[in-house]
Protein backbone atom coordinates (compact mmCIF):
# COMPACT_ATOMS: atom_id res chain seq x y z
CA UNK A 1 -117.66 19.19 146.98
CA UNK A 2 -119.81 22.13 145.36
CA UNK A 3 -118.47 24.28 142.88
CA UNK A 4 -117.09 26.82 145.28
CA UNK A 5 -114.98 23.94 146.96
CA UNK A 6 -114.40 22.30 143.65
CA UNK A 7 -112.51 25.59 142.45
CA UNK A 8 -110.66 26.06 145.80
CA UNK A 9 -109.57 22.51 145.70
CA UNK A 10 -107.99 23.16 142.24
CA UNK A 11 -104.74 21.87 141.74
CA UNK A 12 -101.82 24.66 142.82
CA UNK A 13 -104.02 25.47 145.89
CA UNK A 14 -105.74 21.73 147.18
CA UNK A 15 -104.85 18.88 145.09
CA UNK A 16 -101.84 18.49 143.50
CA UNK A 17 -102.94 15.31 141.29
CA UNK A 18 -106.57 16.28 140.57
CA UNK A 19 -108.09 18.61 138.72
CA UNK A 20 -112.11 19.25 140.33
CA UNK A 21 -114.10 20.84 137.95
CA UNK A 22 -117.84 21.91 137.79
CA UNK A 23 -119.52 20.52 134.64
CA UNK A 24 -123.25 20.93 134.17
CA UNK A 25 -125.97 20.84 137.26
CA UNK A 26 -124.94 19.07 140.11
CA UNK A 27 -122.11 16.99 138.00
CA UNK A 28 -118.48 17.23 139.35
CA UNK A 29 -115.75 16.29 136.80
CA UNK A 30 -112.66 14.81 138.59
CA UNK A 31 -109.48 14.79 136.32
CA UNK A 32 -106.14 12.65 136.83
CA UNK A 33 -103.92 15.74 135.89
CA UNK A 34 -100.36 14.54 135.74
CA UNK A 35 -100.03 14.65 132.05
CA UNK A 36 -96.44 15.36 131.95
CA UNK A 37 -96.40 11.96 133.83
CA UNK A 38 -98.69 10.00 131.67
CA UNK A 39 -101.02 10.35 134.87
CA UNK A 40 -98.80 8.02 136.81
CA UNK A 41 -100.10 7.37 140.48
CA UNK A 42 -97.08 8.95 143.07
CA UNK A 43 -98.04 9.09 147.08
CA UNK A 44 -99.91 12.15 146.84
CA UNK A 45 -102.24 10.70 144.35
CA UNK A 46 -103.36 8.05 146.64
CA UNK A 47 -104.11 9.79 149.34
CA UNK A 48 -105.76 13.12 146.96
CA UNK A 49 -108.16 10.27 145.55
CA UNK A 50 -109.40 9.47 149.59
CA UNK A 51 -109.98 12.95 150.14
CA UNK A 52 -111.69 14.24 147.11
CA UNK A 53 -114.12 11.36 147.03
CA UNK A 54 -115.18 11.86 150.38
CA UNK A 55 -115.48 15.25 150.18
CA UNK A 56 -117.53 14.46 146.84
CA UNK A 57 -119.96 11.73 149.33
CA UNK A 58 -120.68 14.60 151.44
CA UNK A 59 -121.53 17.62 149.24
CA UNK A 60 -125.07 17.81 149.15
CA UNK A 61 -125.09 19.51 145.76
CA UNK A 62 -123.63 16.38 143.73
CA UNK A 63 -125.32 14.25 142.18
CA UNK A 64 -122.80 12.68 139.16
CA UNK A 65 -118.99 12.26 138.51
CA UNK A 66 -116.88 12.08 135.49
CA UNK A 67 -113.39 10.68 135.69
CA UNK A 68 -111.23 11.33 133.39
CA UNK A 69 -106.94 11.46 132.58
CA UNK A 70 -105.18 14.94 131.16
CA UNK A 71 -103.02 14.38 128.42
CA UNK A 72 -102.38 11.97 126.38
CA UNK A 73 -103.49 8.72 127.72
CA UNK A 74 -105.53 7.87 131.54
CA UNK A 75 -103.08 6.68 132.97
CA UNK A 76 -100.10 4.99 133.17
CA UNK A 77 -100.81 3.34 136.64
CA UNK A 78 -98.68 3.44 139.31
CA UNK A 79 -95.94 5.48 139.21
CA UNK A 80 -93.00 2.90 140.05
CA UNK A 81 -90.04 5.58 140.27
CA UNK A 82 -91.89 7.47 143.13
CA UNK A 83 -93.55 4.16 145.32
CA UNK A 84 -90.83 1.54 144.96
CA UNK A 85 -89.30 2.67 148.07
CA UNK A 86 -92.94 2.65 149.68
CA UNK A 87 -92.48 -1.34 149.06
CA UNK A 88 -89.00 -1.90 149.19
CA UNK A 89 -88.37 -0.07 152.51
CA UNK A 90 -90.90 -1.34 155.04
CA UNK A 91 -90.23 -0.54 158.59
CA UNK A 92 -90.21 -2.94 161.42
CA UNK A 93 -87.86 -5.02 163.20
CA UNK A 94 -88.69 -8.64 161.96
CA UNK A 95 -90.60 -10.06 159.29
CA UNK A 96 -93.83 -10.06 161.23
CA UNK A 97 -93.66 -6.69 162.06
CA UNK A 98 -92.89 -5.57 158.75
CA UNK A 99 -95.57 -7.84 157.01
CA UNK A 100 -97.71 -6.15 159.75
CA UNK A 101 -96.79 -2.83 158.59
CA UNK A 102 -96.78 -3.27 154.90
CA UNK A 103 -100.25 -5.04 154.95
CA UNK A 104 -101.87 -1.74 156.61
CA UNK A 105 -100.02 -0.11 154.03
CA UNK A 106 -101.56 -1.94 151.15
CA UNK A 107 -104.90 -1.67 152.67
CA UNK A 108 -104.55 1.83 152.45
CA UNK A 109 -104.13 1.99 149.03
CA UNK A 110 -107.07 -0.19 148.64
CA UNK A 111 -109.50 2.49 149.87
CA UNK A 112 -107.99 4.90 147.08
CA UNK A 113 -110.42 3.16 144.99
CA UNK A 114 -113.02 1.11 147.01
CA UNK A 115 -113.97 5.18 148.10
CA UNK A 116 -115.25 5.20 144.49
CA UNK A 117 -117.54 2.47 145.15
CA UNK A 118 -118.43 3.72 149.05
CA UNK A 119 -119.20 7.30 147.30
CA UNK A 120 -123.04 7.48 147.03
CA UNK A 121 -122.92 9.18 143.50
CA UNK A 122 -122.76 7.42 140.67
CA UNK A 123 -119.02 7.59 139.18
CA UNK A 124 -118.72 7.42 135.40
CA UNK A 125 -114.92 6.42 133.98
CA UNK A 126 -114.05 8.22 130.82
CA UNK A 127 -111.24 6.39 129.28
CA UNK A 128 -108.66 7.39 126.62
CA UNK A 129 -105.59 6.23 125.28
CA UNK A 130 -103.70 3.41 128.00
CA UNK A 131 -105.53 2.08 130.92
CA UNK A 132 -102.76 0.66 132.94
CA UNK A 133 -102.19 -1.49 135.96
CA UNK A 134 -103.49 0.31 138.63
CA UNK A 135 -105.85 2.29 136.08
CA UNK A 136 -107.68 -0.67 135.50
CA UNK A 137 -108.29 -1.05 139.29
CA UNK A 138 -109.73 2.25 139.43
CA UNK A 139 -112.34 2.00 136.71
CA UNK A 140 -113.20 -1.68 138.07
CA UNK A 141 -114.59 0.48 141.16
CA UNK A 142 -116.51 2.65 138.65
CA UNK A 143 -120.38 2.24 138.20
CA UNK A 144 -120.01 2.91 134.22
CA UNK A 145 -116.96 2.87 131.62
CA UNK A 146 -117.17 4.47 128.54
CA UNK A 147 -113.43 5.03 126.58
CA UNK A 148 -112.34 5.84 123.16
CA UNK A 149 -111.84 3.77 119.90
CA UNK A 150 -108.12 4.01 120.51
CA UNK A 151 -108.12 2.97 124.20
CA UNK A 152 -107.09 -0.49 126.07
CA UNK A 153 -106.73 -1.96 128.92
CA UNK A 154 -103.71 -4.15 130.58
CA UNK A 155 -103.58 -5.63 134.27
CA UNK A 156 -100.32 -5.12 134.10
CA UNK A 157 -99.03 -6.18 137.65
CA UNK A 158 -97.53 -9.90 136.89
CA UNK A 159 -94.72 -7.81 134.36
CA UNK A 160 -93.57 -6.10 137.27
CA UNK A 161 -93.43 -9.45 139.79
CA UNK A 162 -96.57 -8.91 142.27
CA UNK A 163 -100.03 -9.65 141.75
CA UNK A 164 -102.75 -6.70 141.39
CA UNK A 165 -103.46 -5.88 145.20
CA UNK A 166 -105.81 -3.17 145.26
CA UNK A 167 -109.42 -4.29 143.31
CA UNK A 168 -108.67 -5.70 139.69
CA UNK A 169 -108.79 -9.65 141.00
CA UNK A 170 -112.01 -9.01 143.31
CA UNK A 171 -113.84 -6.92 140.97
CA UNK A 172 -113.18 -7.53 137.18
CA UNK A 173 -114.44 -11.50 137.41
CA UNK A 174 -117.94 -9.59 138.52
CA UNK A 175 -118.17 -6.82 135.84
CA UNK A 176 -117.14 -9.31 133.12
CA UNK A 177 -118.69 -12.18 134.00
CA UNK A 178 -115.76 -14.50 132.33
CA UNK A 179 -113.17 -16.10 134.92
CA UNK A 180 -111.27 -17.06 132.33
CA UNK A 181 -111.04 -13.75 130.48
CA UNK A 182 -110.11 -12.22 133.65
CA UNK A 183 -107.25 -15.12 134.70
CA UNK A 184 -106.35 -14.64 130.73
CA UNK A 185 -105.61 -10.75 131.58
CA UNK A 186 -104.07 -11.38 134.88
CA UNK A 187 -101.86 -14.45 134.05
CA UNK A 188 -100.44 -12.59 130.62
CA UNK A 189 -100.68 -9.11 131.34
CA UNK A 190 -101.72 -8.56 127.80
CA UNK A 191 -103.69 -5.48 125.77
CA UNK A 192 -107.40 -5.59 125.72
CA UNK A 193 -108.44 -3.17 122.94
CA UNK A 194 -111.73 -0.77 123.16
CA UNK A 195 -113.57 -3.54 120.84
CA UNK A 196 -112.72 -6.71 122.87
CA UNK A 197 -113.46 -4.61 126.66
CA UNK A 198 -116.89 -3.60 125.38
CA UNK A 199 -117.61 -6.95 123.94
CA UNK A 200 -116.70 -8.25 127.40
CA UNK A 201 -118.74 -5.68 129.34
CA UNK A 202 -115.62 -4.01 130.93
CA UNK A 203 -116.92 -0.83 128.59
CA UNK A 204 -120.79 -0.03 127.62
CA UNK A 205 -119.65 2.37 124.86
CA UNK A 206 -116.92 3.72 122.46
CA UNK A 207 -116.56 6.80 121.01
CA UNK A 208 -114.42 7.89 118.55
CA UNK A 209 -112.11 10.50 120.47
CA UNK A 210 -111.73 11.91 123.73
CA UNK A 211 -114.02 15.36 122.84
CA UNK A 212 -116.76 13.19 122.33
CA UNK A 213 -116.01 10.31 124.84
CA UNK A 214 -116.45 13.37 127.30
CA UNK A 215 -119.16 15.29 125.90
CA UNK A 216 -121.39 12.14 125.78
CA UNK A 217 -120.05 10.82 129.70
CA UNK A 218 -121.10 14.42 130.74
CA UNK A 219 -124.40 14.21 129.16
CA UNK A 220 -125.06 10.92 130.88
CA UNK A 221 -124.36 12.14 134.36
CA UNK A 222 -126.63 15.44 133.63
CA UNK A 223 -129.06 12.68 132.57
CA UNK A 224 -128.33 11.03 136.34
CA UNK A 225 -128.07 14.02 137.79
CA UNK A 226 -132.12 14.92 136.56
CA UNK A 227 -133.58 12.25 138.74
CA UNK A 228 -134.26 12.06 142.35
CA UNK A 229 -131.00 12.11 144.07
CA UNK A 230 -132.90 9.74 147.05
CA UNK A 231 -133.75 7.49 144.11
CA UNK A 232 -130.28 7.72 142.07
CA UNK A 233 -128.34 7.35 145.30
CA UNK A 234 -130.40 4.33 147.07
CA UNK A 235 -129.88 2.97 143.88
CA UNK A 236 -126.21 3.07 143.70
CA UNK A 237 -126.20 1.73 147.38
CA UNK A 238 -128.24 -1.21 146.66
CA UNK A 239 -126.52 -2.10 143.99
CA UNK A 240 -123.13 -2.47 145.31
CA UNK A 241 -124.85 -4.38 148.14
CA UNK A 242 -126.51 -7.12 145.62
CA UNK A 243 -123.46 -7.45 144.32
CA UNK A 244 -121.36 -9.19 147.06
CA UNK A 245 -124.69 -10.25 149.02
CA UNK A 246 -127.04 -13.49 148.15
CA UNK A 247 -130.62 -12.42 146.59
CA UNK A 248 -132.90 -13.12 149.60
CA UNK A 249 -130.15 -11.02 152.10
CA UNK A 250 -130.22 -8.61 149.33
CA UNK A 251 -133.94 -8.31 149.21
CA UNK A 252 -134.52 -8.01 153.36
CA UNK A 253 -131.93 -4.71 152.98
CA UNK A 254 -133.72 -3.31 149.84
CA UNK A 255 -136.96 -3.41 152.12
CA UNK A 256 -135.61 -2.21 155.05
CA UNK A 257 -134.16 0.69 152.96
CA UNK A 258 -137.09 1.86 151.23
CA UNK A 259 -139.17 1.52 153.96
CA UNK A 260 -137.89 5.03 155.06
CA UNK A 261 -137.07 6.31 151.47
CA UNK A 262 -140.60 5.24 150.19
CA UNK A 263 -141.51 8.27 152.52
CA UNK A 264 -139.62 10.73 149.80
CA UNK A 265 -141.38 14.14 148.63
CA UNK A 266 -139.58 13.19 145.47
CA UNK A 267 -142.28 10.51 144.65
CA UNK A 268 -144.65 12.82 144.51
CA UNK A 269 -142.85 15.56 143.03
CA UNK A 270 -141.48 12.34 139.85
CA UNK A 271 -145.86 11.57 139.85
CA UNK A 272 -146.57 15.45 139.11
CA UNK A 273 -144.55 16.11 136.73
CA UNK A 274 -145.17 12.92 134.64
CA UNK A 275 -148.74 14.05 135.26
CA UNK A 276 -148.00 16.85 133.71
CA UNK A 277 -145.69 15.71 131.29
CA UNK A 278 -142.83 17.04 132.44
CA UNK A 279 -139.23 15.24 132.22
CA UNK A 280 -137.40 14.87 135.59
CA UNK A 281 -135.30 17.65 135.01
CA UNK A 282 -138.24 19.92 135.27
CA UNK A 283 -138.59 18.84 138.60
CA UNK A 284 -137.03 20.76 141.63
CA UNK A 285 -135.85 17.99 143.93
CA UNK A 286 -134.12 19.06 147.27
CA UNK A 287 -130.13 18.35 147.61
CA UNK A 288 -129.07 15.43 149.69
């Protein structure tokens, strides 16, 4: 999504959930604007999220994205008042079919945040205020938090009699690397404060309120956005890979990815410039 799109995609004319901004070079701010809502997620915000991320995968002048929530808090998670019907009134004339029809209906909403994790640029979550439910399955498909002093986090699902369906119970155990932490959160659907989800590793920093919990997530995806896109981008890809693959299977797809990115200009281009000195934002690499 360039700039042009990101401004015709504004909310009142594209989205009616997001706000797309333009922040820096080549960084794309995405904002959950529903503030009179507390950023609650209603129908059109799961299928906006699908959309903008893939249009965001396939705009060549991209490199970064900030996510952040308008208002007062991120978000509220889902927005019950607007989807209980989507759960309550499942079509089909027996229980098969409507299992059958429910379960492509909850792997829909799946993708509303795996797309974060299938988008080739790196995604940073800027948290403030309440991370809810379905909020925390969203930044769990995020490749960095940050949040403020004031924020926290609750996998809030088990209050409302289901268990989270759409990436906290696949995800979190791997980002915070404590199985019992995680069945802690899922089992009580207690607060995690800003201090306890960076001592975890759910968060890598706090800041002390949302101006600078945004001015330092935007400086960090300028800072990504400066390197090689090939390089940032393979990266990403790899990553996610290693994650849910064994080392030596991981390894054989690392090699048989660089073996055509290896061929980069932007090697040579990231050799020059240190050569000269330069930092890799003085370096002119080619959108991809």
């Amino acid at each position: 999504m360039s700039a042009k799109t990101a401004e015709q995609r504004s909310p009142g004319r594209g989205f009616e959930t997001l706000r797309v901004t333009p922040e820096r070079d080549h960084v794309l701010h995405v904002e959950l604007h529903r503030p009179e809502k507390r950023n609650a997620m209603n129908a059109a915000f799961w299928r906006e999220m699908v959309e903008c991320f893939q249009d965001i995968g396939r705009d060549s002048a991209c490199r970064a994205v900030v996510v952040s929530g308008a208002g007062k808090i991120f978000t509220a998670g889902i927005d019950l008042v607007e989807m209980g019907s989507e759960f309550l009134a499942v079509e089909g004339e027996d229980v098969a079919r409507k299992a059958w029809n429910l379960r492509q209906k909850i792997c829909e909403y799946q993708e509303t945040f795996s797309v974060l994790e299938k988008c080739p640029k790196p995604v940073i979550a800027a948290v403030h205020g309440a991370c809810i439910g379905a909020g925390v399955d969203l930044i769990s498909a995020c490749d960095i938090r940050y949040c403020t002093q004031d924020a926290w986090f609750q996998v809030k699902e088990v209050d409302i009699g289901l268990a989270a369906d759409v990436g906290t119970l696949q995800r979190l155990p791997k980002i915070v690397g404590s199985q019992s932490l995680v069945n802690e959160l899922a089992f009580t659907a207690r607060k995690m404060m800003a201090p306890e989800a960076q001592s975890c590793g759910l968060v890598s920093r706090v800041f002390p309120d949302k101006e600078t919990l945004l001015r330092g997530a935007l400086d960090v995806a300028a800072a990504i956005a400066a390197r090689s896109p090939v390089a940032v981008q393979g990266t990403k890809v790899n990553l996610v890979y290693s994650r849910d693959h064994p080392v030596p299977e991981s390894l054989r797809y690392m090699a048989t990815w660089n073996m055509s990115m290896l061929q980069t200009e932007d090697i040579l281009k990231s050799a020059q410039a240190a050569m000269e000195k330069k930092g890799p934002e003085d370096v002119p690499f080619s959108k991809l």
